[in-house]
N, C-alpha and C. Protein backbone atom coordinates (compact mmCIF):
# COMPACT_ATOMS: atom_id res chain seq x y z
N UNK A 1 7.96 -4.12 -18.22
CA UNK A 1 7.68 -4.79 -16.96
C UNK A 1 6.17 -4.90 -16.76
N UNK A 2 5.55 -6.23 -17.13
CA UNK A 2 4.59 -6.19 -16.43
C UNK A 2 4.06 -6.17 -14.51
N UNK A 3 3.26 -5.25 -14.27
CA UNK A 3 2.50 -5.48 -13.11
C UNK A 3 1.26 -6.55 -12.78
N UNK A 4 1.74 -7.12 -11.88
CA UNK A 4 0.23 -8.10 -11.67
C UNK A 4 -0.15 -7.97 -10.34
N UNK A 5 -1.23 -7.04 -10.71
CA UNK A 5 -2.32 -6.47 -9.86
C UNK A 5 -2.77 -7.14 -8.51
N UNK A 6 -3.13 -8.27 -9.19
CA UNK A 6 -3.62 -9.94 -8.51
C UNK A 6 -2.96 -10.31 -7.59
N UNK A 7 -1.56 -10.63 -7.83
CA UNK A 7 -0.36 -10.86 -7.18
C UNK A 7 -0.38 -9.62 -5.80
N UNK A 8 0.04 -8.79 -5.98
CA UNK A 8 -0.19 -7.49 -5.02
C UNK A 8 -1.06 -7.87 -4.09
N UNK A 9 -2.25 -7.52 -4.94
CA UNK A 9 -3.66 -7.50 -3.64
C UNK A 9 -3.40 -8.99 -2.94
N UNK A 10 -3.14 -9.92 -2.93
CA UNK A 10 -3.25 -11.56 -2.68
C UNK A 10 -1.79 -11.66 -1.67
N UNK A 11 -0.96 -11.46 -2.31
CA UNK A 11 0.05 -11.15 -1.88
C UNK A 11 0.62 -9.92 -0.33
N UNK A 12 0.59 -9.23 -0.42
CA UNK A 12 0.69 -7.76 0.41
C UNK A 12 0.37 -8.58 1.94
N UNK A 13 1.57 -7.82 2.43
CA UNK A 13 1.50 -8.35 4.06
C UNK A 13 2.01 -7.02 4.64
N UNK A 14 1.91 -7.24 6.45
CA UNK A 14 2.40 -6.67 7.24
C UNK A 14 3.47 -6.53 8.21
N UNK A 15 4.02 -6.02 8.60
CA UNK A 15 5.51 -6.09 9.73
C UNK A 15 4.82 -5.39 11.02
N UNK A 16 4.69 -5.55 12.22
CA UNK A 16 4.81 -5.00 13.57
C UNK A 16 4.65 -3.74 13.63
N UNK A 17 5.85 -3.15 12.65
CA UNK A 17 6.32 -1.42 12.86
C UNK A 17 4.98 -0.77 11.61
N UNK A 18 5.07 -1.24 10.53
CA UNK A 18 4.53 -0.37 9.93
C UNK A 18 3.15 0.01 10.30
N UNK A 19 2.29 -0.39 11.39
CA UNK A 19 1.02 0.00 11.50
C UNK A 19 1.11 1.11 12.70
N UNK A 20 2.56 1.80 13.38
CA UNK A 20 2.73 3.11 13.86
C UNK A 20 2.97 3.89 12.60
N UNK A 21 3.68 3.49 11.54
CA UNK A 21 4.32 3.98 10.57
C UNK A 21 3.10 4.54 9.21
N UNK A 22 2.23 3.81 9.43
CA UNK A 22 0.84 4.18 8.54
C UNK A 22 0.11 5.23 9.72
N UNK A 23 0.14 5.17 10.69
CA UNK A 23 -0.96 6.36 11.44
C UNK A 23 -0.09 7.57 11.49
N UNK A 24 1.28 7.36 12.08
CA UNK A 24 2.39 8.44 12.05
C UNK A 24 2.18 9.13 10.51
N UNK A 25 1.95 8.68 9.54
CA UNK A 25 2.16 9.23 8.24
C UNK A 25 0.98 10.12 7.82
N UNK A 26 -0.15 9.13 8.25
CA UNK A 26 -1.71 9.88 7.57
C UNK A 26 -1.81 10.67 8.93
N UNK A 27 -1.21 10.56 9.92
CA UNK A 27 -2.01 11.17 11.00
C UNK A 27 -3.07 10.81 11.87
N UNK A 28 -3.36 9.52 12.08
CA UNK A 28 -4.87 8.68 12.25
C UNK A 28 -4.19 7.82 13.55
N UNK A 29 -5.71 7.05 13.82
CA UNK A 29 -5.58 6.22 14.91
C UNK A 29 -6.09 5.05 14.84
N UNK A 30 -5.71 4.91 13.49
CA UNK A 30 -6.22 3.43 12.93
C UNK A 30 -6.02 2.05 13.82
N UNK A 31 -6.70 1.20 14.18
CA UNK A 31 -6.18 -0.35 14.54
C UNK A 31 -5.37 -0.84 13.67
N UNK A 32 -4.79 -2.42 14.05
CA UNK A 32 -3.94 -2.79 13.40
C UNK A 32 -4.87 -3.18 11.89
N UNK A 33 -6.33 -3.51 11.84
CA UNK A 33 -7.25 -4.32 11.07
C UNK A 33 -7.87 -2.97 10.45
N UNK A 34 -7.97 -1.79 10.73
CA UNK A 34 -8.33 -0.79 10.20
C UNK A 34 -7.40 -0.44 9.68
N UNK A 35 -6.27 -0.48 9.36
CA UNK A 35 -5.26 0.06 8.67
C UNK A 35 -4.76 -1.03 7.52
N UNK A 36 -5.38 -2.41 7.62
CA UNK A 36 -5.79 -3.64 7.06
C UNK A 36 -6.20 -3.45 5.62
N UNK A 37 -7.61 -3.11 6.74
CA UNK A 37 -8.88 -2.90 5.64
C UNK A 37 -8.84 -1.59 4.31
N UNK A 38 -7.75 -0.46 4.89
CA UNK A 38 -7.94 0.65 3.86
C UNK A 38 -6.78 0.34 3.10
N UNK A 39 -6.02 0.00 3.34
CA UNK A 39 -4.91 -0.64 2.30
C UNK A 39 -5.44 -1.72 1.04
N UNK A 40 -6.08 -2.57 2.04
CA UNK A 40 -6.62 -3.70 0.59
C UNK A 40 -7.61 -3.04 0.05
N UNK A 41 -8.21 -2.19 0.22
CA UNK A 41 -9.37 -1.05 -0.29
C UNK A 41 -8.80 -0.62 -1.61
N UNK A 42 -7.76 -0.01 -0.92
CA UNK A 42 -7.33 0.97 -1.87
C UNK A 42 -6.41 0.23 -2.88
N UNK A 43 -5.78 -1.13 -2.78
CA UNK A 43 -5.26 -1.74 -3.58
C UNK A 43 -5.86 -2.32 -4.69
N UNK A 44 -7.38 -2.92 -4.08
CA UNK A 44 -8.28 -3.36 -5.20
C UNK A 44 -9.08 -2.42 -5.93
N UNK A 45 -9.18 -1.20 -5.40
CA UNK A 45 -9.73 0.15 -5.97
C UNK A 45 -8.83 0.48 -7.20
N UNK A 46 -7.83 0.85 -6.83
CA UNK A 46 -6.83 1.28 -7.54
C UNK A 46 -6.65 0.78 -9.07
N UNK A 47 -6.92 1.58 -10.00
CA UNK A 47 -6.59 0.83 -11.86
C UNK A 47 -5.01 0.74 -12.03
N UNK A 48 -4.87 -0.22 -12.64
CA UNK A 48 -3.45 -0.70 -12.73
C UNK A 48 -2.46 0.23 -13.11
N UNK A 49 -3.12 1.36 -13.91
CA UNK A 49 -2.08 2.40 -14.43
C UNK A 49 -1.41 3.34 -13.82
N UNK A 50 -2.07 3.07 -12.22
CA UNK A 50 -1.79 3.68 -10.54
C UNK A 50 -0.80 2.69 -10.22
N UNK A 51 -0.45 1.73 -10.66
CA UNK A 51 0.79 0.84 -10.12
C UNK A 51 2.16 0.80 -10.54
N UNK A 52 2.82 1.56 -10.01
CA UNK A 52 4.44 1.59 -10.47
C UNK A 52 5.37 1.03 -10.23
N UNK A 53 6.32 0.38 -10.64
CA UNK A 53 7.71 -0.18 -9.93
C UNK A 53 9.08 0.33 -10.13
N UNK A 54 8.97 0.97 -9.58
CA UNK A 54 10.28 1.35 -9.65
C UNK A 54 11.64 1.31 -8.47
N UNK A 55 12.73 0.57 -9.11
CA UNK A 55 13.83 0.01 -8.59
C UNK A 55 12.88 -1.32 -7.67
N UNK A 56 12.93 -1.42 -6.42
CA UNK A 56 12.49 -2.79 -5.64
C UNK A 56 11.38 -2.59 -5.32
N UNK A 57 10.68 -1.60 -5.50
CA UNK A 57 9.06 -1.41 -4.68
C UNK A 57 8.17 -0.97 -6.15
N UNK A 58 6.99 -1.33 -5.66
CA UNK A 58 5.51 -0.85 -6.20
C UNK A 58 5.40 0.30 -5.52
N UNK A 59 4.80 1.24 -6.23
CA UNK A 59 3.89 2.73 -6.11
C UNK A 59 2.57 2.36 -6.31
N UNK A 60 2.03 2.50 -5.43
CA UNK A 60 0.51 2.53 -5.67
C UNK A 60 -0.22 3.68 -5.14
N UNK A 61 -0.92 4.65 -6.20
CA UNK A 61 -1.00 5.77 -5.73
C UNK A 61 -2.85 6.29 -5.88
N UNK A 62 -3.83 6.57 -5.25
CA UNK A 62 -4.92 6.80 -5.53
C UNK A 62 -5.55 8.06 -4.91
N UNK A 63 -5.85 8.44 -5.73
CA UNK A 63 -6.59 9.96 -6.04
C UNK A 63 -7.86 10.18 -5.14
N UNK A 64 -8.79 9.04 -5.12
CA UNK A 64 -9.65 9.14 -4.10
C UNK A 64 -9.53 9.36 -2.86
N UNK A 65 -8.48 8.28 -2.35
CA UNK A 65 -8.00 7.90 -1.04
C UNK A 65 -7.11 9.22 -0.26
N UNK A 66 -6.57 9.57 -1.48
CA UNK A 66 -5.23 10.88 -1.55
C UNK A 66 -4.02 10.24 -0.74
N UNK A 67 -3.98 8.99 -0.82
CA UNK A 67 -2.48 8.41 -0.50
C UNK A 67 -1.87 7.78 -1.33
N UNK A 68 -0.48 7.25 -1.29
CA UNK A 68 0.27 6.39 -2.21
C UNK A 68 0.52 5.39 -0.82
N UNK A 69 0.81 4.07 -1.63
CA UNK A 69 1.00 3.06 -0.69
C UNK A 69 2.79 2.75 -1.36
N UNK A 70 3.62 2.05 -0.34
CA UNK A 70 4.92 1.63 -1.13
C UNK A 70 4.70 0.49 -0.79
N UNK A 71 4.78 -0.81 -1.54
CA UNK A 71 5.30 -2.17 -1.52
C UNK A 71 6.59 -2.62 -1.90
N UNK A 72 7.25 -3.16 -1.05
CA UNK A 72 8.03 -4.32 -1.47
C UNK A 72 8.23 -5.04 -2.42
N UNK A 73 8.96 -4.96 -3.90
CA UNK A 73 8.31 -6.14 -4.92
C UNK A 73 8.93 -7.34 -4.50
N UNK A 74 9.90 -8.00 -3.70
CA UNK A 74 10.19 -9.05 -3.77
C UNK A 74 9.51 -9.73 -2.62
N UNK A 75 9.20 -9.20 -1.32
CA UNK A 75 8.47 -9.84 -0.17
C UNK A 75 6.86 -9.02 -0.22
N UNK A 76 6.74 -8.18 -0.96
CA UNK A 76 5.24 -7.80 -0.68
C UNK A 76 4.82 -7.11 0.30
N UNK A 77 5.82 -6.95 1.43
CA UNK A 77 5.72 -6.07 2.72
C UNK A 77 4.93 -4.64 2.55
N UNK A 78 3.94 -4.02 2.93
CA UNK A 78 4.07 -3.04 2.77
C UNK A 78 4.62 -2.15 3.58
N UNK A 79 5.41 -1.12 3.15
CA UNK A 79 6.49 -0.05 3.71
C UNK A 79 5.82 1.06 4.23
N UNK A 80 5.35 1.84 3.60
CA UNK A 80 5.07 3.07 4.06
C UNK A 80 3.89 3.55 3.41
N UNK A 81 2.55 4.22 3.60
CA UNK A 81 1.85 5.11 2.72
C UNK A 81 1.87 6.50 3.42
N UNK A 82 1.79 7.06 2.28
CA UNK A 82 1.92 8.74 2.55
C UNK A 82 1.02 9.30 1.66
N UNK A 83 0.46 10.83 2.36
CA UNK A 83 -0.43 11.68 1.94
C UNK A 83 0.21 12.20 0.76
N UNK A 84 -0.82 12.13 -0.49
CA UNK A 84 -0.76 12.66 -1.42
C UNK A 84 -1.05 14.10 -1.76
């Protein structure tokens, strides 16, 4: 299975809920555009060998950041990130 990185970062959207669902998780009080900005951060940061798919979602997981992000592979949504 290839991953395309490109696709992801370009791709990747938001739903309503998940920007309680990203502060609820890290613990933060991010805006909706601050919680924006560290996601596509960490997506274009991230080396491809940090990108997993497994069953319907991407793993995207980074060591710096100390979170994993979950995507959606068929709508791109992102779901949930959690502390690593």
């Amino acid at each position: 299975m290839i991953i395309n990185k490109n696709e992801i970062v370009k791709k990747h959207c938001y739903t309503k809920l998940v920007y309680g669902r990203i502060n609820k998780k890290l613990k933060s009080y991010f805006s909706n555009e601050e919680s924006e900005a560290l996601i596509k951060k960490v997506l274009e940061e991230s080396p491809l060998e940090n990108y997993i798919k497994k069953g319907k979602n991407f793993y995207i997981s980074n060591e710096e950041h100390h979170i994993k992000i979950t995507i959606n592979s068929n709508t791109f949504s992102v779901i949930t990130v959690d502390k690593l």
